[in-house]
Protein backbone atom coordinates (compact mmCIF):
# COMPACT_ATOMS: atom_id res chain seq x y z
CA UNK A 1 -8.85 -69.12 44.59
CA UNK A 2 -9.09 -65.95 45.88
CA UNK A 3 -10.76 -62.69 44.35
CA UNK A 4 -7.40 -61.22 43.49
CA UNK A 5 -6.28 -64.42 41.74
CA UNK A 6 -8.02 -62.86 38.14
CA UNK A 7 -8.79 -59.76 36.18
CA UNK A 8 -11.64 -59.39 34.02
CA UNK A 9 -12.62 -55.69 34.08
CA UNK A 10 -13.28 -52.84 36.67
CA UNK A 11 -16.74 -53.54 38.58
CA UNK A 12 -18.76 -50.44 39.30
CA UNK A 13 -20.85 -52.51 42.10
CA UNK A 14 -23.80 -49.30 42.87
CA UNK A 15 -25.97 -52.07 44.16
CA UNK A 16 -23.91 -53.58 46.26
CA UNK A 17 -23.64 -49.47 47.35
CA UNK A 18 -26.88 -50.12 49.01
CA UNK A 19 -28.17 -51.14 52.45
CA UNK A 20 -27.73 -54.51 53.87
CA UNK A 21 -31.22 -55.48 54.19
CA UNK A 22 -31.67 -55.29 49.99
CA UNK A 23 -29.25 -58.30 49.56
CA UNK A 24 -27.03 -60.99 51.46
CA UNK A 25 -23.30 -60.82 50.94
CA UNK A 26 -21.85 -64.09 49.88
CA UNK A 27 -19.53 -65.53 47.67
CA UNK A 28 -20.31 -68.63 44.94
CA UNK A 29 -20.12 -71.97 46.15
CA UNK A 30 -16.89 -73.81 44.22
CA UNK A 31 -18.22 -76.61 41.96
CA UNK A 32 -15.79 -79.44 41.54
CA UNK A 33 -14.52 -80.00 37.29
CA UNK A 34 -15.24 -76.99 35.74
CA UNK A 35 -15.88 -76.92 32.05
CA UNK A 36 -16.22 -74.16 29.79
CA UNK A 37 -18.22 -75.40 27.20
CA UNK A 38 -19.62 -71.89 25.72
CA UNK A 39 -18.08 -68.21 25.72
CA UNK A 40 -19.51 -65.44 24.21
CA UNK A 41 -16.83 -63.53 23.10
CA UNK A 42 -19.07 -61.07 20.82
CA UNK A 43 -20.63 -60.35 24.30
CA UNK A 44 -17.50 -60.08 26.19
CA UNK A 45 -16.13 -56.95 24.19
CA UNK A 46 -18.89 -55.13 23.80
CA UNK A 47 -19.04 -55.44 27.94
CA UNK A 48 -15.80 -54.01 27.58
CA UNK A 49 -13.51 -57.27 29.40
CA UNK A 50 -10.22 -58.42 29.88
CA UNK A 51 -11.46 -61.63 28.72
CA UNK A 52 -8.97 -62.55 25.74
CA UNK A 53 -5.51 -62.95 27.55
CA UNK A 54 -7.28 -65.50 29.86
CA UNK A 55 -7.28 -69.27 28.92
CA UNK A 56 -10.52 -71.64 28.72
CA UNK A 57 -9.24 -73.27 32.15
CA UNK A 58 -9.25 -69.96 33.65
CA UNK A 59 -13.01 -68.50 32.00
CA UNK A 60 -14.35 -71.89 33.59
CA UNK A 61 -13.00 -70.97 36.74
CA UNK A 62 -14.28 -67.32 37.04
CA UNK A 63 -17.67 -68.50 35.08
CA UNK A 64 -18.27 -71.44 37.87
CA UNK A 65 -17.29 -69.46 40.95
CA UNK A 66 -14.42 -71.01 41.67
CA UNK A 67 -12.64 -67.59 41.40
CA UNK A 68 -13.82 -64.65 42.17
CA UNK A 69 -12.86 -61.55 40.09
CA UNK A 70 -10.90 -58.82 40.99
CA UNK A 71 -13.16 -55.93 42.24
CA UNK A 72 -16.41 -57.62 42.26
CA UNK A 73 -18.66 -57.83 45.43
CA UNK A 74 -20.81 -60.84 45.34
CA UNK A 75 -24.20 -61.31 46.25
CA UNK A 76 -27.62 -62.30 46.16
CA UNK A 77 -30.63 -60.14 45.99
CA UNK A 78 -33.35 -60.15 48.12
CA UNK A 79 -37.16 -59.43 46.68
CA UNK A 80 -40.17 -61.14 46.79
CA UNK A 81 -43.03 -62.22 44.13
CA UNK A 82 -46.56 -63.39 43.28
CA UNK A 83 -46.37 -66.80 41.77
CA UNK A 84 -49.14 -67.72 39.88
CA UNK A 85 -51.38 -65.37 41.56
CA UNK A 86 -49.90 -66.12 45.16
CA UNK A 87 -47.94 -64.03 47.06
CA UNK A 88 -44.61 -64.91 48.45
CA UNK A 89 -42.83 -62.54 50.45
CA UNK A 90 -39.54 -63.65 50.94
CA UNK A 91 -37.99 -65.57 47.95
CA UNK A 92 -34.50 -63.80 46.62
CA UNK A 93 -31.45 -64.94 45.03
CA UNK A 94 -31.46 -68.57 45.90
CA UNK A 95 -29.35 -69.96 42.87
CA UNK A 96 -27.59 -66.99 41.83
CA UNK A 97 -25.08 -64.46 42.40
CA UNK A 98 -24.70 -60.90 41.01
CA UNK A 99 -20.73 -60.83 40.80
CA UNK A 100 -21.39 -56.40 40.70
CA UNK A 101 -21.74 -54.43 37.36
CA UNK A 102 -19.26 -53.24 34.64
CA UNK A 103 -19.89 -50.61 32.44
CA UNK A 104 -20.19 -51.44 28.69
CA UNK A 105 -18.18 -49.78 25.62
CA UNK A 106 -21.54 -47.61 25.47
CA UNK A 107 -21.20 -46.39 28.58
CA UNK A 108 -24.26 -48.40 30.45
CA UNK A 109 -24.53 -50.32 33.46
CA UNK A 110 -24.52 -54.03 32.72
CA UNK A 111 -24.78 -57.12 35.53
CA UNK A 112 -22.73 -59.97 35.51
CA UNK A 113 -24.49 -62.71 37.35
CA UNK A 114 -24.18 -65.99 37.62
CA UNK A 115 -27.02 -68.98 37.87
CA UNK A 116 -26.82 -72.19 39.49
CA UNK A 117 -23.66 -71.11 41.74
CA UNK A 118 -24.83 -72.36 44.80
CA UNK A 119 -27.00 -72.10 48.06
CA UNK A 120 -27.68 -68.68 49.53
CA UNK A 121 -30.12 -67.33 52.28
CA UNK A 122 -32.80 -67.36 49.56
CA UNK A 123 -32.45 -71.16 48.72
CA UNK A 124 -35.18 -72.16 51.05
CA UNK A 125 -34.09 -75.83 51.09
CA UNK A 126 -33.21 -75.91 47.86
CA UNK A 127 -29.46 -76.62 46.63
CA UNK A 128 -28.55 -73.18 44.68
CA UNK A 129 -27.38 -75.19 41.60
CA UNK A 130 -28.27 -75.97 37.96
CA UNK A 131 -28.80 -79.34 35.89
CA UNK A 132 -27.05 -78.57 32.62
CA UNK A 133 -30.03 -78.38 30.62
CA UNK A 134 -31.84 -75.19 31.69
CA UNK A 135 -28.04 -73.44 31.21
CA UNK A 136 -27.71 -74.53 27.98
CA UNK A 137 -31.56 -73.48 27.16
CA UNK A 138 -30.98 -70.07 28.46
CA UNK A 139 -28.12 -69.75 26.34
CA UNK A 140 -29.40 -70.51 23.06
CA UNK A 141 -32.67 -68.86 23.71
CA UNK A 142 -32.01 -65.45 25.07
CA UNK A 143 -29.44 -64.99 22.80
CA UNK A 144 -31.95 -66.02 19.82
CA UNK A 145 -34.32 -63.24 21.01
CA UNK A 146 -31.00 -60.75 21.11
CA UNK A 147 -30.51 -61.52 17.56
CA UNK A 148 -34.57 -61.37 16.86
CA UNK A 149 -34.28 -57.74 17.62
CA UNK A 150 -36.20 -58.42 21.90
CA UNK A 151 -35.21 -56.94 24.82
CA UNK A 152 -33.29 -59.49 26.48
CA UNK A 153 -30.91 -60.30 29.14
CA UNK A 154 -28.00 -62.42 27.92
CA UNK A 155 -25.70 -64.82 27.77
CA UNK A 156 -22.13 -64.57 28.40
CA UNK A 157 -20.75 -68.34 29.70
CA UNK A 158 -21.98 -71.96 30.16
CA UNK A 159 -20.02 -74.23 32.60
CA UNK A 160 -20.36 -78.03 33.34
CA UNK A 161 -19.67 -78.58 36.68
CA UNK A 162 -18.63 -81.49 37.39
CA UNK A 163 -21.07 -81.90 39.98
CA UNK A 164 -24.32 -83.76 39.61
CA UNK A 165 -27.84 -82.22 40.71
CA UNK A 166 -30.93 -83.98 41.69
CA UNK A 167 -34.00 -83.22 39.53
CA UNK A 168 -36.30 -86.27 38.56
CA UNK A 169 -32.54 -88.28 38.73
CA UNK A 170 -29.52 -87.08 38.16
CA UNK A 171 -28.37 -84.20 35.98
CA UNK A 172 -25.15 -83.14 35.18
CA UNK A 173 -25.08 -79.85 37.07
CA UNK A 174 -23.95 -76.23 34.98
CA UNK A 175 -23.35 -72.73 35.41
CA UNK A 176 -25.12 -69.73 33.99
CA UNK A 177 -23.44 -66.34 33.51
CA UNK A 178 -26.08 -63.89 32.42
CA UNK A 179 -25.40 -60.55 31.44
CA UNK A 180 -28.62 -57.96 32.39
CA UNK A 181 -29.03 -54.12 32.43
CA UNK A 182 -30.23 -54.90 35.62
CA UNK A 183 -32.14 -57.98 37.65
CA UNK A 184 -34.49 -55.40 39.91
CA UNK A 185 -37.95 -57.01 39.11
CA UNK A 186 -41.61 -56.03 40.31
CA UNK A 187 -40.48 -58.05 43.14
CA UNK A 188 -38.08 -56.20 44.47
CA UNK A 189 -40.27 -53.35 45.23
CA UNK A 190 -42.93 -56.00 46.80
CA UNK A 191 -40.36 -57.30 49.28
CA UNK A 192 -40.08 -54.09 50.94
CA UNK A 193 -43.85 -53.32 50.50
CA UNK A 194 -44.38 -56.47 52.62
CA UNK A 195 -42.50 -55.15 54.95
CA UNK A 196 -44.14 -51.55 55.34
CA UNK A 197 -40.23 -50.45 54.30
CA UNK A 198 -40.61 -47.20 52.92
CA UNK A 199 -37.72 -45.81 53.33
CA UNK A 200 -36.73 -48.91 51.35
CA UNK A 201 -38.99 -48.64 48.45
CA UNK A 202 -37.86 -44.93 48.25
CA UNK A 203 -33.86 -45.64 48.14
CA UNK A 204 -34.93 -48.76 45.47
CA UNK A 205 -37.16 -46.15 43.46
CA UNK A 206 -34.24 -43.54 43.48
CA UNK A 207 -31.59 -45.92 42.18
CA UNK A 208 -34.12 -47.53 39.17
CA UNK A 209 -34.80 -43.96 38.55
CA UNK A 210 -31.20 -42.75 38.52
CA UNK A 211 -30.19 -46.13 36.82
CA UNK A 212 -32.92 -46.52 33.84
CA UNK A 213 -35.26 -43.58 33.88
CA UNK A 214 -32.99 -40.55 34.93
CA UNK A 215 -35.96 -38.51 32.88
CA UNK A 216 -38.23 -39.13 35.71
CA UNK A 217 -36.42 -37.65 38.47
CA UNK A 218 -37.24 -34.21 37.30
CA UNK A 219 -40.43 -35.09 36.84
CA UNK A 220 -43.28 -33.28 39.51
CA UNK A 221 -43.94 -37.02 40.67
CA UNK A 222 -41.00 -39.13 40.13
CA UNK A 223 -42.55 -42.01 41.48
CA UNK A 224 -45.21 -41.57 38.90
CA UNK A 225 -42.65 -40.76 35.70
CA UNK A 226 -41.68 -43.96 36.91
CA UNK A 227 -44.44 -46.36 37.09
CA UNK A 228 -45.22 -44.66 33.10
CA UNK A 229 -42.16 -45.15 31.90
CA UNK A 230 -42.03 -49.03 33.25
CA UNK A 231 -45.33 -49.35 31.51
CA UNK A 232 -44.24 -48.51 28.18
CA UNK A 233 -41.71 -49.97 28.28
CA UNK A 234 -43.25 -53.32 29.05
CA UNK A 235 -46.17 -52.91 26.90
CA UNK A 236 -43.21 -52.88 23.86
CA UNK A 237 -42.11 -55.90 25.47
CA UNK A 238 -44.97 -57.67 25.20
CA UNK A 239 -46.13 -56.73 22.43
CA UNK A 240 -42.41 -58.08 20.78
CA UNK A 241 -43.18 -61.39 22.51
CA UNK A 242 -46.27 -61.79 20.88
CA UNK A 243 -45.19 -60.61 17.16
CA UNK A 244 -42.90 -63.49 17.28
CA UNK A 245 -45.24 -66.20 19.01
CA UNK A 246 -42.96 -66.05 22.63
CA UNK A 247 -44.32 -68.03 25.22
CA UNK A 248 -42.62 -66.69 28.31
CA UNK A 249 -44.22 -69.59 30.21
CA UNK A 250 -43.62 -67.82 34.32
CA UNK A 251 -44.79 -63.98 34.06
CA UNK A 252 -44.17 -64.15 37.84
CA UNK A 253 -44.01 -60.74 39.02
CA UNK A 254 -40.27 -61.88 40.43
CA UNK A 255 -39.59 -62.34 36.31
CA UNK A 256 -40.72 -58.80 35.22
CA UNK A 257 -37.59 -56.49 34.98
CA UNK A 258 -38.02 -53.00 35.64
CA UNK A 259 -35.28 -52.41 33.05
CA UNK A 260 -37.95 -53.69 29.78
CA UNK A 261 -35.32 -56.92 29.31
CA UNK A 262 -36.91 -60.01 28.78
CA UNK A 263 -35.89 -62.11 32.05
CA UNK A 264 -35.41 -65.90 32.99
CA UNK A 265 -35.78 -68.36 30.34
CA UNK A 266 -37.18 -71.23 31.97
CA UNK A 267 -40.35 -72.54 31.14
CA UNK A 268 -40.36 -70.54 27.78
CA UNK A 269 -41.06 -71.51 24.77
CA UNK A 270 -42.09 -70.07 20.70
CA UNK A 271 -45.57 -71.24 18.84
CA UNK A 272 -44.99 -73.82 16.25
CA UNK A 273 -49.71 -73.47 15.41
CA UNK A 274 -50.75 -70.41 16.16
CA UNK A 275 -52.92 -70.74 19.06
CA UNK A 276 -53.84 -68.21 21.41
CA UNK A 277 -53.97 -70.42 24.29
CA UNK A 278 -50.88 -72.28 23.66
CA UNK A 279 -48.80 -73.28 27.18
CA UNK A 280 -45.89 -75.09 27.39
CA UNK A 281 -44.97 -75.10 31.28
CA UNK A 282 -45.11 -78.03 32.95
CA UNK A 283 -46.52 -76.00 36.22
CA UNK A 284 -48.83 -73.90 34.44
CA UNK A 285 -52.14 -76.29 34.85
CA UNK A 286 -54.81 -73.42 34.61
CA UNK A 287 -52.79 -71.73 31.77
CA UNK A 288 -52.61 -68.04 33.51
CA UNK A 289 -49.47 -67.30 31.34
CA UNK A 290 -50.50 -68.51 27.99
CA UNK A 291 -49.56 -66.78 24.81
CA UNK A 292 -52.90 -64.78 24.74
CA UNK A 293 -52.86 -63.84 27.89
CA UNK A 294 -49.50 -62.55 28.38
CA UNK A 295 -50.83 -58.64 28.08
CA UNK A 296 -53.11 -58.88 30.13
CA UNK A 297 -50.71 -60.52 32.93
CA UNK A 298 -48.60 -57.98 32.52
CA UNK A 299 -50.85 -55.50 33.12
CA UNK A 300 -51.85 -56.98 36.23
CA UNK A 301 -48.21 -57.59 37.57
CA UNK A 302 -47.62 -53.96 36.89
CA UNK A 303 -50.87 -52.79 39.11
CA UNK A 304 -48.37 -54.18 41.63
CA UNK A 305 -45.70 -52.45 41.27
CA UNK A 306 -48.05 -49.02 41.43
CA UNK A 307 -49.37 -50.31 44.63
CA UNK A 308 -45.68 -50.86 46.15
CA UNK A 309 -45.13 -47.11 44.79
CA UNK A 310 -48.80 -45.33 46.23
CA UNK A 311 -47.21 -43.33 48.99
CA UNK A 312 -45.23 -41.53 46.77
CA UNK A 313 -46.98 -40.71 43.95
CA UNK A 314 -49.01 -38.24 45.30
CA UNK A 315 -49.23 -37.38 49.10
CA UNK A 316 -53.00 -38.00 49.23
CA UNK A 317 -53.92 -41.07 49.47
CA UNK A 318 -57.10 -40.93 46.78
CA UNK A 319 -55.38 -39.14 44.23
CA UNK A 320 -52.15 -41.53 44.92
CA UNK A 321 -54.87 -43.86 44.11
CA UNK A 322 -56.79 -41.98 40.66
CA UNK A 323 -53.19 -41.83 39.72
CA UNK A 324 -51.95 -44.81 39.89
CA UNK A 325 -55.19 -46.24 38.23
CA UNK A 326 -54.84 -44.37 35.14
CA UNK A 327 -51.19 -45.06 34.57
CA UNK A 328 -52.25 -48.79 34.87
CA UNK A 329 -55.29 -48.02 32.23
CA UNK A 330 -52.89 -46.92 30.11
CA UNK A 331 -51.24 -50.01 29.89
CA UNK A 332 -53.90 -51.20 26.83
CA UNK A 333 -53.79 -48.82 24.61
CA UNK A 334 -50.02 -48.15 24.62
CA UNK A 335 -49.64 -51.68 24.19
CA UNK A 336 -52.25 -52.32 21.26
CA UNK A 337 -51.11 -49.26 19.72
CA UNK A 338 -47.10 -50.85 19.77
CA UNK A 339 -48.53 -54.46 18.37
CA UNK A 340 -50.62 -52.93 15.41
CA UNK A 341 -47.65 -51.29 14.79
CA UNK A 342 -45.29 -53.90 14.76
CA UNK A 343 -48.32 -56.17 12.36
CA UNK A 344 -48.67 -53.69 10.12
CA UNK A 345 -45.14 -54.27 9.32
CA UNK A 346 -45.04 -57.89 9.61
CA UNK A 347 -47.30 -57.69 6.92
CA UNK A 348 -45.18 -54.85 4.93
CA UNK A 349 -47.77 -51.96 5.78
CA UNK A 350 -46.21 -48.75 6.30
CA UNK A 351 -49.80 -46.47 6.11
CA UNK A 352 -52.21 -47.00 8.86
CA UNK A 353 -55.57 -47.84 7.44
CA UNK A 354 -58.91 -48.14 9.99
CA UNK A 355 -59.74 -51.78 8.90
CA UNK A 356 -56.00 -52.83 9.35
CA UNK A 357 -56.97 -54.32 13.20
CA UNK A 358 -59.78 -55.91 11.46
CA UNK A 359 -57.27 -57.45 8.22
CA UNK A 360 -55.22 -58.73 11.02
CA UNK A 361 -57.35 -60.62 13.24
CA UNK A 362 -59.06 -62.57 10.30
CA UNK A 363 -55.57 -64.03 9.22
CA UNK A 364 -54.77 -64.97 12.80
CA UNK A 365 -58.50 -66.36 12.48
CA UNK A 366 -57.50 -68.29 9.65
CA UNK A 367 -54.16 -69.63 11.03
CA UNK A 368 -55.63 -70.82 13.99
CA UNK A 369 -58.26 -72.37 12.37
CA UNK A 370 -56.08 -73.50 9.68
CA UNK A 371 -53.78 -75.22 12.38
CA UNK A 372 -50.79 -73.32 10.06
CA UNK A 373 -47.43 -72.65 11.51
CA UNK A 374 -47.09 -69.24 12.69
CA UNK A 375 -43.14 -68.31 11.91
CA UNK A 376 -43.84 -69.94 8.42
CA UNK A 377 -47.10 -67.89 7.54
CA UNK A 378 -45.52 -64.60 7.80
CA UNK A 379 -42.42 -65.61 6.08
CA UNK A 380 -44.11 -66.93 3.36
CA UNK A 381 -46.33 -63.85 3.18
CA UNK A 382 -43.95 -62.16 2.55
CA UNK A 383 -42.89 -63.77 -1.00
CA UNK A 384 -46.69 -63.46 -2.50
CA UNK A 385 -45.76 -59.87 -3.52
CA UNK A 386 -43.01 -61.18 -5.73
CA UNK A 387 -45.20 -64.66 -7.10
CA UNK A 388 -48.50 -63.82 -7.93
CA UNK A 389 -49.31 -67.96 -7.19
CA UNK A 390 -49.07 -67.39 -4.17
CA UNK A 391 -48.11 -70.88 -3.71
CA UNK A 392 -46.10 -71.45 -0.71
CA UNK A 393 -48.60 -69.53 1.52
CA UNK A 394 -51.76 -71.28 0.77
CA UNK A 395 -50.21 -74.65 0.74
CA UNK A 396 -49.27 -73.73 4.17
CA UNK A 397 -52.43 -72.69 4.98
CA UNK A 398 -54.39 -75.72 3.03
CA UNK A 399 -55.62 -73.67 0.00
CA UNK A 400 -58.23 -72.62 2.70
CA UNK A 401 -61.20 -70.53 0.98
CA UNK A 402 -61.49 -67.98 3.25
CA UNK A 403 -57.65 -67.02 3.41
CA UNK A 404 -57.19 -66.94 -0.74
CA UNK A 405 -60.35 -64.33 0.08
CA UNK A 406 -58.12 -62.95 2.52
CA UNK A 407 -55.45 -62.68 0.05
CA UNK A 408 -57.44 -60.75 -2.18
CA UNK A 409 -57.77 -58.09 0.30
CA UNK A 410 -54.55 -57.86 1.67
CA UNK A 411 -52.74 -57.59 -1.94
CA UNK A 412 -55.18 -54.43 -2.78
CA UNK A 413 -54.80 -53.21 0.66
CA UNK A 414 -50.46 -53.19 0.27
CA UNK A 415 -51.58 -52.02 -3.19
CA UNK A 416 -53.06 -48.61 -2.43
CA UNK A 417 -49.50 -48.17 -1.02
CA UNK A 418 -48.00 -48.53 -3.89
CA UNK A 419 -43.87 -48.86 -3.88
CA UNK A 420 -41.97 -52.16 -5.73
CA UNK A 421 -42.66 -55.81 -4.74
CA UNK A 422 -39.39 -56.73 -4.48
CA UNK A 423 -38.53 -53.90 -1.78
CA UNK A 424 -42.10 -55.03 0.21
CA UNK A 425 -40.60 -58.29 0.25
CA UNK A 426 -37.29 -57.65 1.46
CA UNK A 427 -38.80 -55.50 3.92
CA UNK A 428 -40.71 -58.31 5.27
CA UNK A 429 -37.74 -60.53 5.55
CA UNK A 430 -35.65 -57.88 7.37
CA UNK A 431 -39.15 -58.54 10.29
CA UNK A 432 -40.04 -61.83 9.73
CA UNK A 433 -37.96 -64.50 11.03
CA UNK A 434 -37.29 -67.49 8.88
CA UNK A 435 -35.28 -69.32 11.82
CA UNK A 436 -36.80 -69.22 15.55
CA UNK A 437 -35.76 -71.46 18.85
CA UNK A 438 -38.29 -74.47 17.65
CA UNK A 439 -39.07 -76.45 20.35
CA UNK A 440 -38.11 -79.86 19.18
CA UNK A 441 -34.58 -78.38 17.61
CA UNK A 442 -33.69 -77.14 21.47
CA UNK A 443 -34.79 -79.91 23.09
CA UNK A 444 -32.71 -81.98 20.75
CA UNK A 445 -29.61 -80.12 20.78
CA UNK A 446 -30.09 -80.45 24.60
CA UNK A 447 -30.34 -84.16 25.05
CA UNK A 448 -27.23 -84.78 22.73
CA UNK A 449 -25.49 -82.01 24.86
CA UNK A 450 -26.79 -84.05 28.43
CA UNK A 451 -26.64 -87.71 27.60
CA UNK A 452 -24.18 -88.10 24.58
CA UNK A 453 -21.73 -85.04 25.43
CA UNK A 454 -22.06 -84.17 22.58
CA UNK A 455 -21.94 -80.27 21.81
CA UNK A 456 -22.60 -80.47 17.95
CA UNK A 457 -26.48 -79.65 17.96
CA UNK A 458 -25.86 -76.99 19.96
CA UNK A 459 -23.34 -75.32 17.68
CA UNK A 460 -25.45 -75.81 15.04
CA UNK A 461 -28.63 -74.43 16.59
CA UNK A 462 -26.88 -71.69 17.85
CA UNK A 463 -25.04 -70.79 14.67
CA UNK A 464 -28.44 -70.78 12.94
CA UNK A 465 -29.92 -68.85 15.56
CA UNK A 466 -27.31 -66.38 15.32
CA UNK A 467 -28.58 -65.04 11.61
CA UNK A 468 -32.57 -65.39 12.12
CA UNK A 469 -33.69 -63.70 9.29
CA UNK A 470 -31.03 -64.82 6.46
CA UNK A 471 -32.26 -68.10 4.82
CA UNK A 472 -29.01 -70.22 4.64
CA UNK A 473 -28.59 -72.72 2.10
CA UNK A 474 -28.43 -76.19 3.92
CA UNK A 475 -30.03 -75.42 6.63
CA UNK A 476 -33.71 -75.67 5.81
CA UNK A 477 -34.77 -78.21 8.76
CA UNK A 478 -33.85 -75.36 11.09
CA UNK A 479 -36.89 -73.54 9.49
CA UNK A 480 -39.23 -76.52 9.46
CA UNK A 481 -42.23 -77.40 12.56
CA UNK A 482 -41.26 -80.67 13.93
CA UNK A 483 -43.06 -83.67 12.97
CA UNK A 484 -46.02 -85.23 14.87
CA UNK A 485 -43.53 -87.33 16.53
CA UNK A 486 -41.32 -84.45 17.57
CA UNK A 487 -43.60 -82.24 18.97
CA UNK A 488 -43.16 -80.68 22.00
CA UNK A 489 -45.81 -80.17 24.31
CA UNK A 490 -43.81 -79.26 27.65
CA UNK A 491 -41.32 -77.33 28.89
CA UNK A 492 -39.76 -77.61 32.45
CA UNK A 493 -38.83 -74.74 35.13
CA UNK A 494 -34.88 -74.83 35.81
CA UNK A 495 -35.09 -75.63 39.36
């Protein structure tokens, strides 16, 4: 087909505005049965698309790449990335295409892209598709951290293609569409830095600036407004991740959006034990991006962004340098300040107290010693307000001595707040999930979807997934660790 064969919106396309050398113009590669097996519809109208006159045959076909949309421009971005602490300088698009950008019923810049449509320039040997597996993960999972309240690109189709893709045997191959406020990563700006581009980096930092952080432009260092405003913004992030036991599993500095989204879903995976050095990527042997450490990776991925951005922060060098150096410092406190925050209410503390850092740690003490399930602890913390047994909590956590001591002290500390039980209660439900993306629940719904063809699971988890912090009756399992035999110990990258 060709791109005036269908109509799904008017495409903005700035990016595709820019110079050559910041992309490669191509279209999708045509995949040979397509399939829609998901649609976000929800999705679709809030991007503001023509996408309910069209049949299923025809959303598989512009959701594949088989057709091309009216006014969109396809093609794959260049950048470049450190991956796990190494430094590549050319990697880019290679499974995707960005079809160009619509603008939402809000009036903001979204990207429609889509994953595993084929080889580009980027590919480096590899054959720009997608086994059906990681497409259906994405799915469920960055739509689960929509609905858990995360910054988060998201998902908008899932296609079978009728193809087959090599990975450990054969897969059935699928199609991605992801919707993102934008997929200009840490990376981008190292790709030109590699390069000594500076004219480059200057048109990239204008249009991030213009695009996300139009504050900064007035700003007496732009460049610098910039960096700051990227900081806080992922310190949030992080600390969001690590409120609701995220393992991102690839904090490549390619996967760090300078948007604040949450950004490729691969390797990722949530806590069932709390366990500060819990990993679940298969590649991740030395455990640089384990839960615990995800602040302080980000942190360092940021540092390179600042060093991409040194010539124009400040026009001398050393200050260029001070500069950037305390803008990175600041990373820490901004982001400690933004999780003791977001604890305090997890635990249904409104008033700051100085031990409340202190109260914290010893129950995540006590739940990693305790082996105890993370989601569950906080849920059920939340119901001791309203049952002075206390029950469901310290079965959960073994009737452990030093946590019905901890107890003690955290009922007298929510105390000297005062306000009504019930109302702490339901305030902790409203911020502690009782459903998450368990492990052995995706992986499940995943192999019924790949070997059976069977779609049920999915639905299910996804449905669940949909209404994370509503207990629904019939659904308990969805809220339940797996069993020893279920556990899941790995996750795999998508390519």
């Amino acid at each position: 087909m060709t791109h005036q064969d269908i109509s799904i919106g008017t495409f903005e396309n700035s990016f595709a505005s820019l110079p050559d050398a910041f992309f490669a113009r191509l279209d999708p590669t045509p995949v040979s049965e397509p399939v829609l097996l998901a649609f976000n519809a929800e999705l679709a109208d809030e991007l503001g698309l023509e996408t309910a006159q069209l049949s299923r045959d025809e959303l598989a076909l512009v959701f594949s790449g088989n057709a091309v949309p009216l006014g969109a421009e396809p093609l794959a971005a260049a950048y470049a990335g450190h991956q796990f602490g190494n430094f590549v300088p050319q990697l880019g698009d290679g499974r995707a295409i960005l079809l160009g950008e619509v603008r939402d019923r809000a009036g903001r810049l979204r990207d429609i892209q889509l994953k595993g449509s084929g080889p580009t320039p980027f590919s480096r040997r590899g054959d720009g598709r997608s086994a059906l597996g990681p497409v259906l993960r994405e799915y469920l999972i960055s739509e689960a951290m929509y609905r858990l309240g995360v910054p988060s690109t998201r998902a908008l189709a899932a296609v079978l293609s009728g193809d087959r893709v090599l990975r450990e045997g054969y897969k059935p191959g699928g199609v991605m569409t992801r919707i993102a406020s934008s997929h200009i990563r840490v990376g981008s700006f190292q790709y030109f830095a590699a390069r000594d581009d500076q004219a480059s980096i200057k048109r990239l930092m204008d249009y991030v600036i213009d695009r996300h952080y139009p504050e900064a432009a007035t700003a007496e260092s732009p460049a610098l407004a910039l960096l700051q405003s990227v900081i806080e913004r992922q310190a949030k992030l992080i600390a969001h991740w690590m409120m609701i036991g995220f393992v991102h599993g690839v904090m490549n500095t390619d996967n760090m959006a300078l948007s604040g989204e949450t950004i490729d879903f691969g390797p990722c995976a949530f806590m069932d034990a709390y366990h500060p050095d819990t990993v679940f990527s298969s590649i991740d042997q030395f455990g640089r991006y384990a839960y615990g450490r995800q602040p302080g990776i980000a942190q360092w991925n940021l540092a390179r962004l600042a060093e991409a951005l040194l010539p124009f922060i400040d026009p001398d060098e050393k200050k260029s340098v001070e500069r950037a150096s305390a803008a990175i410092s600041d990373f820490a406190p901004i982001y400690h300040e933004k999780w003791l925050e977001g604890m305090r209410a997890k635990l249904g503390l409104l008033e700051k107290e100085e031990d409340d850092r202190a109260l914290i740690g010893e129950l995540l003490d006590g739940l990693h010693r305790k082996v105890s399930d993370f989601t569950l602890a906080f849920r059920r913390l939340g119901e001791v307000h309203r049952d002075a047994s206390a029950q469901a909590f310290l079965e959960l956590v073994e009737y452990d001595a030093v946590l019905v001591e901890w107890l003690d002290r955290y009922r007298a500390r929510a105390a000297r707040e005062g306000g009504d039980d019930e109302a702490r209660t339901a305030m902790m439900q409203r911020i502690n999930p009782v459903y998450i993306p368990r492990n052995h629940l995706v992986e499940a719904a995943l192999s019924a979807a790949i070997e059976e063809g069977d779609l049920g699971p999915f639905k299910a988890l996804h449905g669940v997934l949909a209404h994370p912090y509503d207990e629904m009756a019939g659904f308990e399992a969805f809220a339940l660790p797996a069993e020893p035999s279920e556990r899941v110990y790995q996750t795999f990258c998508g390519t």
